[in-house]
C-alpha atoms as a PDB file:
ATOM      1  CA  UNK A   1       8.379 -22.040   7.619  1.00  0.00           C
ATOM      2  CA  UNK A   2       7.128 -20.102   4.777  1.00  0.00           C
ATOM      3  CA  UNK A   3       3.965 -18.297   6.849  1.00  0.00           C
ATOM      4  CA  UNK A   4       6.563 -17.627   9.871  1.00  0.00           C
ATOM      5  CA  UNK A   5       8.837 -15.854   7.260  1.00  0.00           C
ATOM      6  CA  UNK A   6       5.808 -13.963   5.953  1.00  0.00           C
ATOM      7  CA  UNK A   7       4.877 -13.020   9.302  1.00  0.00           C
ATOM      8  CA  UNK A   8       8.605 -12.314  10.447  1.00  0.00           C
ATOM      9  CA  UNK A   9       8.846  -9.760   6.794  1.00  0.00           C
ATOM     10  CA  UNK A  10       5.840  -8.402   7.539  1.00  0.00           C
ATOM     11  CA  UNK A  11       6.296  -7.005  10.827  1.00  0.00           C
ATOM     12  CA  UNK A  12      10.113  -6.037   9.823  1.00  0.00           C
ATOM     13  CA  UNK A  13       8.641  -3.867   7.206  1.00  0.00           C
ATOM     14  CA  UNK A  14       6.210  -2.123   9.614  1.00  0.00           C
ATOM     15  CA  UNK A  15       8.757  -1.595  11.785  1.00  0.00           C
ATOM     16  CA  UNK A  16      10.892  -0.087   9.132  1.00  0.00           C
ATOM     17  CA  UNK A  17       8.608   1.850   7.038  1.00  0.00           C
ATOM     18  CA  UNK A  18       5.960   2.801   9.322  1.00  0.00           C
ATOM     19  CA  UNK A  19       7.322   2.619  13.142  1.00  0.00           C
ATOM     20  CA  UNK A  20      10.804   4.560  12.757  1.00  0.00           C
ATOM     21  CA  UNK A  21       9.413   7.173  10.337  1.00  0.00           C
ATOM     22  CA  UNK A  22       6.046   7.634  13.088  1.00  0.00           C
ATOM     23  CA  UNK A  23       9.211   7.473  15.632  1.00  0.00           C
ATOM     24  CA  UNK A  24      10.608  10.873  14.244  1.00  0.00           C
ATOM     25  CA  UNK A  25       7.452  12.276  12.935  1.00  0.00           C
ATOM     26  CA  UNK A  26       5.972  11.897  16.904  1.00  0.00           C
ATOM     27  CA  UNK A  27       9.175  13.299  18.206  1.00  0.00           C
ATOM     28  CA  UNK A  28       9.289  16.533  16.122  1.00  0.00           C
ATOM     29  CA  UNK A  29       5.416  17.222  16.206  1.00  0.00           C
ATOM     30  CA  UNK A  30       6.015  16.484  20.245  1.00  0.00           C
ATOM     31  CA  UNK A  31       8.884  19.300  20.373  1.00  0.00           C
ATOM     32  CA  UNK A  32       8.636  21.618  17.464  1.00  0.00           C
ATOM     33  CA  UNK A  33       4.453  21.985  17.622  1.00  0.00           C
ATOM     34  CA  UNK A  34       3.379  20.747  21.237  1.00  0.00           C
ATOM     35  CA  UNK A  35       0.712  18.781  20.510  1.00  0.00           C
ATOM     36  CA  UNK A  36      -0.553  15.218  22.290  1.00  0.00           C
ATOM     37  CA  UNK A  37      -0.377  12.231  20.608  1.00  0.00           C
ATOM     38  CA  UNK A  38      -3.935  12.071  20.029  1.00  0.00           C
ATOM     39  CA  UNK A  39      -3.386  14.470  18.122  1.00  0.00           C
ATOM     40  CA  UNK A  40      -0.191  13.813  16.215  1.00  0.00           C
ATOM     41  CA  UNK A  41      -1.623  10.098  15.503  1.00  0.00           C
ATOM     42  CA  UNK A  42      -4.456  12.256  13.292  1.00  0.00           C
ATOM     43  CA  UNK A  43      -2.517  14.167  11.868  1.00  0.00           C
ATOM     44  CA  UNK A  44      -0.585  11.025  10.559  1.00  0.00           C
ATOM     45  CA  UNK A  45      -3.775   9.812   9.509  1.00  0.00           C
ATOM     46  CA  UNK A  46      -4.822   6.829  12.194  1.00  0.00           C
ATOM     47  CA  UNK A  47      -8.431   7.854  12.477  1.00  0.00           C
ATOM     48  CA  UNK A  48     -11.411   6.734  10.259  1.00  0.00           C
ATOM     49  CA  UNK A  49     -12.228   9.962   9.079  1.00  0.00           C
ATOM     50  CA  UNK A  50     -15.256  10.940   6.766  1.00  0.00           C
ATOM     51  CA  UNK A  51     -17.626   7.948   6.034  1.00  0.00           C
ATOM     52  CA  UNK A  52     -17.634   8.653   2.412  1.00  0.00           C
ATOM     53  CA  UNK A  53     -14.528   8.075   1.831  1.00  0.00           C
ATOM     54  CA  UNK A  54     -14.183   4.791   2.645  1.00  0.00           C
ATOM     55  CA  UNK A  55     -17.492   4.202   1.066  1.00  0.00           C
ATOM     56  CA  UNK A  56     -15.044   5.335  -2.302  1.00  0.00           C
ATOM     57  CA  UNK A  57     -12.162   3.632  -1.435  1.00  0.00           C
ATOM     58  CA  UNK A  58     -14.575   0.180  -1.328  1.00  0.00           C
ATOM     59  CA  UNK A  59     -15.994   0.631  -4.290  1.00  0.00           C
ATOM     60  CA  UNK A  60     -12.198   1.797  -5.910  1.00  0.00           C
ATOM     61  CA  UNK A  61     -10.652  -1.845  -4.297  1.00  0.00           C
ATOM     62  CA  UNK A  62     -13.885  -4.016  -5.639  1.00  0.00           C
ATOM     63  CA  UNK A  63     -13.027  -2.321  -9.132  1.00  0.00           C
ATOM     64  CA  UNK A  64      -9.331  -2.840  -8.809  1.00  0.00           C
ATOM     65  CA  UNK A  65      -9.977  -6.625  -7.470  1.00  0.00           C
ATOM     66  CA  UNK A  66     -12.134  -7.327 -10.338  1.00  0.00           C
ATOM     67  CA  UNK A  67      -9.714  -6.139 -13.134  1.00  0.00           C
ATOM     68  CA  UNK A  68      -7.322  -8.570 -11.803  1.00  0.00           C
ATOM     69  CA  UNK A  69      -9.243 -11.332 -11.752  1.00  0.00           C
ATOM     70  CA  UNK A  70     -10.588 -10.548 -15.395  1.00  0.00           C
ATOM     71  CA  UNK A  71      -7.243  -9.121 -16.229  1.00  0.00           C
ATOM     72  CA  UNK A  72      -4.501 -11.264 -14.206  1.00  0.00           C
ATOM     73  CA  UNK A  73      -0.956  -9.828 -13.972  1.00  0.00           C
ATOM     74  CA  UNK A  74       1.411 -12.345 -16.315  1.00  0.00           C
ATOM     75  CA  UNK A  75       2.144 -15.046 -14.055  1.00  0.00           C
ATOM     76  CA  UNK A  76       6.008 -15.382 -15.767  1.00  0.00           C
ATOM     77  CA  UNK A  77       6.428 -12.064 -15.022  1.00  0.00           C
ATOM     78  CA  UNK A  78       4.950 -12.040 -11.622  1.00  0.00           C
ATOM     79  CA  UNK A  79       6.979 -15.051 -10.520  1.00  0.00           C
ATOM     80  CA  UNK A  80      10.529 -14.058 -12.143  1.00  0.00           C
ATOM     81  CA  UNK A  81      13.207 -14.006  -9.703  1.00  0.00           C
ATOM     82  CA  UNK A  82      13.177 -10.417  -7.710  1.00  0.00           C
ATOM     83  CA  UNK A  83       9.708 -10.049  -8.165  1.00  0.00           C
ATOM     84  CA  UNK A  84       7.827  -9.832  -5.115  1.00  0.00           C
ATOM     85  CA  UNK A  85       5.182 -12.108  -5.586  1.00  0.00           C
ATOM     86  CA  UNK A  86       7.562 -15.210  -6.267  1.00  0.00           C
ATOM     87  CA  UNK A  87       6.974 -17.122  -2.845  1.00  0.00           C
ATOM     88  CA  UNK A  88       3.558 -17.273  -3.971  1.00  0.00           C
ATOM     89  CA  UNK A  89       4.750 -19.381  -7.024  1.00  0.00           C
ATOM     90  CA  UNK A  90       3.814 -23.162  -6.455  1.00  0.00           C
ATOM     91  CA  UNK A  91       1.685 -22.799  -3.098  1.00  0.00           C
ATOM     92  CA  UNK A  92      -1.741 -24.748  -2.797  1.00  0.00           C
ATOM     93  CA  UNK A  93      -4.669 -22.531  -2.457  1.00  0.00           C
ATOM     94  CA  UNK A  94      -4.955 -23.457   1.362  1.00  0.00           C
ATOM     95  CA  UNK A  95      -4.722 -21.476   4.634  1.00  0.00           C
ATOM     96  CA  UNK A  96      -0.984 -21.276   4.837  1.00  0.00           C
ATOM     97  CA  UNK A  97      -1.169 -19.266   1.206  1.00  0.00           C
ATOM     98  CA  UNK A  98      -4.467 -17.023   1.933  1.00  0.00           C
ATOM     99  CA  UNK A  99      -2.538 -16.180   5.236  1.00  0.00           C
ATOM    100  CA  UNK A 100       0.834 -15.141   3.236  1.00  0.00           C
ATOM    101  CA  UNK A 101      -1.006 -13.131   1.017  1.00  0.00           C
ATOM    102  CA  UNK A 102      -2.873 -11.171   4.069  1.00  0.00           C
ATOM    103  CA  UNK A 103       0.538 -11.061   5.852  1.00  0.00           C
ATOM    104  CA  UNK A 104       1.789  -9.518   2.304  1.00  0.00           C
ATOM    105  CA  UNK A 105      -1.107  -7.317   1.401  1.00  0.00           C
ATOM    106  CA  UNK A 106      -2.681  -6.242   4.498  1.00  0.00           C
ATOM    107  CA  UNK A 107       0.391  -5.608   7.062  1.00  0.00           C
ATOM    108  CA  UNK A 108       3.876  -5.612   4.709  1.00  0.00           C
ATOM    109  CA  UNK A 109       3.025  -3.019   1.864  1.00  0.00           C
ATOM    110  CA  UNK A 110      -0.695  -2.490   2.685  1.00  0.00           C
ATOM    111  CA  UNK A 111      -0.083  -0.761   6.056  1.00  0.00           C
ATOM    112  CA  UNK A 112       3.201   0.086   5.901  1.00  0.00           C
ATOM    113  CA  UNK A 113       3.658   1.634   2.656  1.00  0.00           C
ATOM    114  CA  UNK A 114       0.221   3.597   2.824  1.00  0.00           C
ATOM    115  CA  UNK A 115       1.189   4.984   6.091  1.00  0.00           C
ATOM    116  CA  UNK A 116       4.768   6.290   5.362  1.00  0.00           C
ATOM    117  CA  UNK A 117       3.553   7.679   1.754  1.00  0.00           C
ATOM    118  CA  UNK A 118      -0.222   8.386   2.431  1.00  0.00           C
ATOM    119  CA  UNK A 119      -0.601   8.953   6.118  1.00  0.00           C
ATOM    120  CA  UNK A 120       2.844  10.646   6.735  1.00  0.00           C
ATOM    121  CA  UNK A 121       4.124  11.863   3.388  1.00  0.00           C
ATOM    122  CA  UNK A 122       0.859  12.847   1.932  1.00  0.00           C
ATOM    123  CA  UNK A 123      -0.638  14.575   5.129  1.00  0.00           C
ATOM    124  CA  UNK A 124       2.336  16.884   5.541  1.00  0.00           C
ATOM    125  CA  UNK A 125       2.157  17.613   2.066  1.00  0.00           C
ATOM    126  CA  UNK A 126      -1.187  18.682   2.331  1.00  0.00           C
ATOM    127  CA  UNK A 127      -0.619  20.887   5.565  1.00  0.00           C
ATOM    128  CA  UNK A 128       1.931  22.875   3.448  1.00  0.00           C
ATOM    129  CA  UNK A 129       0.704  23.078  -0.010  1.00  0.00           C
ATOM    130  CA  UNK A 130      -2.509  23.214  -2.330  1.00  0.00           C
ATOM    131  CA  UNK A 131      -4.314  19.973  -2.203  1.00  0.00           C
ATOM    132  CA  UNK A 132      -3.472  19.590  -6.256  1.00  0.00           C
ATOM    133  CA  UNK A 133      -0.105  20.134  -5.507  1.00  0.00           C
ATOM    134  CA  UNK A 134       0.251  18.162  -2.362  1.00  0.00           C
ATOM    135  CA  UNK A 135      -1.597  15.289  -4.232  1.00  0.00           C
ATOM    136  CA  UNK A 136       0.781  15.611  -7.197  1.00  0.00           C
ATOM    137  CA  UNK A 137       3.864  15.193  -5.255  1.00  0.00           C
ATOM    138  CA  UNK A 138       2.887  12.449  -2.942  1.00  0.00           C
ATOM    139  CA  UNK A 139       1.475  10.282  -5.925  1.00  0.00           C
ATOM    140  CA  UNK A 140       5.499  11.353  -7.636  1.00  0.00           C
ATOM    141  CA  UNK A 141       7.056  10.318  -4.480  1.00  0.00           C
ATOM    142  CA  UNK A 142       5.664   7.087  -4.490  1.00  0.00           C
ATOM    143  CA  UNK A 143       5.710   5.965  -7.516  1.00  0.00           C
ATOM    144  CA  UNK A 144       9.670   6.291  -7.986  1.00  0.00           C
ATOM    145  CA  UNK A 145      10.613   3.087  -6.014  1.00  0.00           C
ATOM    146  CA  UNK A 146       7.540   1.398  -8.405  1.00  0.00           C
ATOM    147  CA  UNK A 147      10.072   2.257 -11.785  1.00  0.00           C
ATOM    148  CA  UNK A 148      11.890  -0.721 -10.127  1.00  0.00           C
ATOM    149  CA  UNK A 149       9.507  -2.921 -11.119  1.00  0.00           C
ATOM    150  CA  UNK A 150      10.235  -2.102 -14.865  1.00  0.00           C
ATOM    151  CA  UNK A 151      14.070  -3.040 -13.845  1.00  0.00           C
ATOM    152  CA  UNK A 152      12.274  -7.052 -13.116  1.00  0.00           C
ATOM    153  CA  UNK A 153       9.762  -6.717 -15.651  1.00  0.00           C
ATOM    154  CA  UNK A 154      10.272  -4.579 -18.268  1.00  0.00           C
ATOM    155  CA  UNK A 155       7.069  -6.104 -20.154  1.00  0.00           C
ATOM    156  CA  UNK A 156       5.111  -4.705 -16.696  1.00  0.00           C
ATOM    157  CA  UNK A 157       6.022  -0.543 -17.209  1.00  0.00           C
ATOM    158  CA  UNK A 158       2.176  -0.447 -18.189  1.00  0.00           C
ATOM    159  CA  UNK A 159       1.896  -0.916 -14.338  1.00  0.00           C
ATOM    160  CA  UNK A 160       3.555   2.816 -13.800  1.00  0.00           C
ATOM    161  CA  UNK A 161       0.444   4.990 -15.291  1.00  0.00           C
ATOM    162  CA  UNK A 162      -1.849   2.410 -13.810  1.00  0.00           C
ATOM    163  CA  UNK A 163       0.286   2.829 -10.300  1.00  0.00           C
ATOM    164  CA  UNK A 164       0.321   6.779 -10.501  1.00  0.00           C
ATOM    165  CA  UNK A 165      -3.332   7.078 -11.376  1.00  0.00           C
ATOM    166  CA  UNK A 166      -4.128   4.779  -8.248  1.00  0.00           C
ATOM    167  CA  UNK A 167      -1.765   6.940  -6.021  1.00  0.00           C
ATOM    168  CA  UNK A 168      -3.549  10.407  -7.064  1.00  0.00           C
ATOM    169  CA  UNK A 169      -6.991   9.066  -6.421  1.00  0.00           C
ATOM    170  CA  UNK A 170      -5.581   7.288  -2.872  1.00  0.00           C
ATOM    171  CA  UNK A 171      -3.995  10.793  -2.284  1.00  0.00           C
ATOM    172  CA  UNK A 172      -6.545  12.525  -2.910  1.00  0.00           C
ATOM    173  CA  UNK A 173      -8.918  10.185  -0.182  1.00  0.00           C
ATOM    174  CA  UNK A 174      -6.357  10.342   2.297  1.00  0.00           C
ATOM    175  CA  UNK A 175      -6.175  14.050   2.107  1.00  0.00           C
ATOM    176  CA  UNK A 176     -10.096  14.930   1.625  1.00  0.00           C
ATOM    177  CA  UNK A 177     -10.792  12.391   4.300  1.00  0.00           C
ATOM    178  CA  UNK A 178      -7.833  13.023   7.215  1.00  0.00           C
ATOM    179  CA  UNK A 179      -7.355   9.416   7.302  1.00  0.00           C
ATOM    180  CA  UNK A 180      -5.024   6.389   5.693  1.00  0.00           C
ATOM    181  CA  UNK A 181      -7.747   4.043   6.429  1.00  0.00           C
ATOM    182  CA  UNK A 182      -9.530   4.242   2.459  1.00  0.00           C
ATOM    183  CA  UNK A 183      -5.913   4.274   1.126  1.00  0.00           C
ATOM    184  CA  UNK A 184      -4.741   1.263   3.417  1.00  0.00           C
ATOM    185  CA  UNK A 185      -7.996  -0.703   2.006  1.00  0.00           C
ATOM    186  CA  UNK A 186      -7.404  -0.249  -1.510  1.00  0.00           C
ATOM    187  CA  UNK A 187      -3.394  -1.416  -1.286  1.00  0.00           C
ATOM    188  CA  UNK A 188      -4.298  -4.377   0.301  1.00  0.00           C
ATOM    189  CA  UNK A 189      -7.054  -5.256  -1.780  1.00  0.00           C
ATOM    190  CA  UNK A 190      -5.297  -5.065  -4.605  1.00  0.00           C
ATOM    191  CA  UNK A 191      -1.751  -6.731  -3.164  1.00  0.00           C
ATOM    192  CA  UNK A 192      -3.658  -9.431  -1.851  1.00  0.00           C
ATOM    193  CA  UNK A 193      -5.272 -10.789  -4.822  1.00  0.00           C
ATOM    194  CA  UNK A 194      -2.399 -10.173  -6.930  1.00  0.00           C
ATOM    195  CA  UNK A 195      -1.283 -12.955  -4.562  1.00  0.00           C
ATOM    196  CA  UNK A 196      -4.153 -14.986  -4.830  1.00  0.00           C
ATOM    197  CA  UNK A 197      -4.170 -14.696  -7.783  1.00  0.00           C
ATOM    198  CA  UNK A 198      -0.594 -16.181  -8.584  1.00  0.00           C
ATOM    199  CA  UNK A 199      -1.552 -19.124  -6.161  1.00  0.00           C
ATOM    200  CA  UNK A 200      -4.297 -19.938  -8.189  1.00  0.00           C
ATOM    201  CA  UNK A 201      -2.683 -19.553 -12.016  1.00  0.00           C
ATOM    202  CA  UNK A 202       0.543 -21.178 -10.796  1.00  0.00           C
ATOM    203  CA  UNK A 203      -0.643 -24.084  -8.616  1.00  0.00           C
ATOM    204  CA  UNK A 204      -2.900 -25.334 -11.701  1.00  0.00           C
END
């Protein structure tokens, strides 16, 4: 019951974040520029773009995956009610979890969140602005629904520099590269062993 939820959240929040906002976006590119969707889908950022850059963004989500398992979130925090990472509290490190956490990382905030803020937000941004600038804003924009996560753990707001450094360098990727792919692979590298991780500390 627990994976089908996951799975059943997951695609909700794709649906929500990415596939109404990409709904709109293809609409008004479609009308207002008259372009194809080939390419409005680049322009949102579906596309692997330079090589490079995902060659960062790998090396940016090993570095990120190691400082969590060196340097593990709080597990008290990470489980409190309203945090986000609490149906990972209890589970047995077995196929059922490792699939909730991929469910979690890779489609619900992974994907969704990196393609509304990076591959929409961040792209149009950069179309219209000065990459600094463009970069600033996107990294600003996203990290405002983050200051929640002081609201459910204040002991966590060290997580707010740590999220808007992550953003600028994601932003930065997404816009040097043309592509959400590098930015997408870092999220869920990091979501999904924050997960793990919780599996692991709290199921001892």
């Amino acid at each position: 019951m627990l994976l089908a939820n996951s799975a059943v959240s997951a695609l909700l929040n794709v649906l929500l974040l990415a596939g109404l906002p990409f709904l709109f976006y293809y609409v008004y590119h479609k009308r207002r520029k008259e372009v194809g969707f080939k390419e409005i889908t680049q322009r949102a950022g579906l596309q692997l773009g330079e090589h490079r850059y995902l060659g960062y963004s790998l090396m940016f989500a090993f570095v990120a995956v190691v400082a969590i398992i060196v340097w593990p979130p709080p597990l008290e925090a990470s489980i409190r009610e309203g945090s986000a990472f609490q149906v990972f509290d209890g589970l047995d490190l077995g196929t059922p979890a490792i699939m909730m956490a991929l469910f979690y990382g890779v489609v619900k905030t992974g994907f969704a969140e990196e393609f509304l803020f990076r591959g929409l937000i961040a792209g149009s941004l950069s179309r219209r602005f000065p990459i600094l600038w463009a970069n600033l804003v996107q990294a600003l924009i996203f990290l405002l629904p983050h200051v929640l996560v002081v609201l459910i753990m204040p002991e966590m707001w060290i997580l707010l520099p740590l999220i808007f450094i992550g953003s600028l360098f994601v932003g930065w990727v997404r816009i040097r590269s043309g592509s959400m792919v590098g930015p997408w692979l870092i999220h869920a590298s990091v979501n999904v062993a924050t997960a793990l991780s919780v599996v692991i500390r709290s199921g001892v």
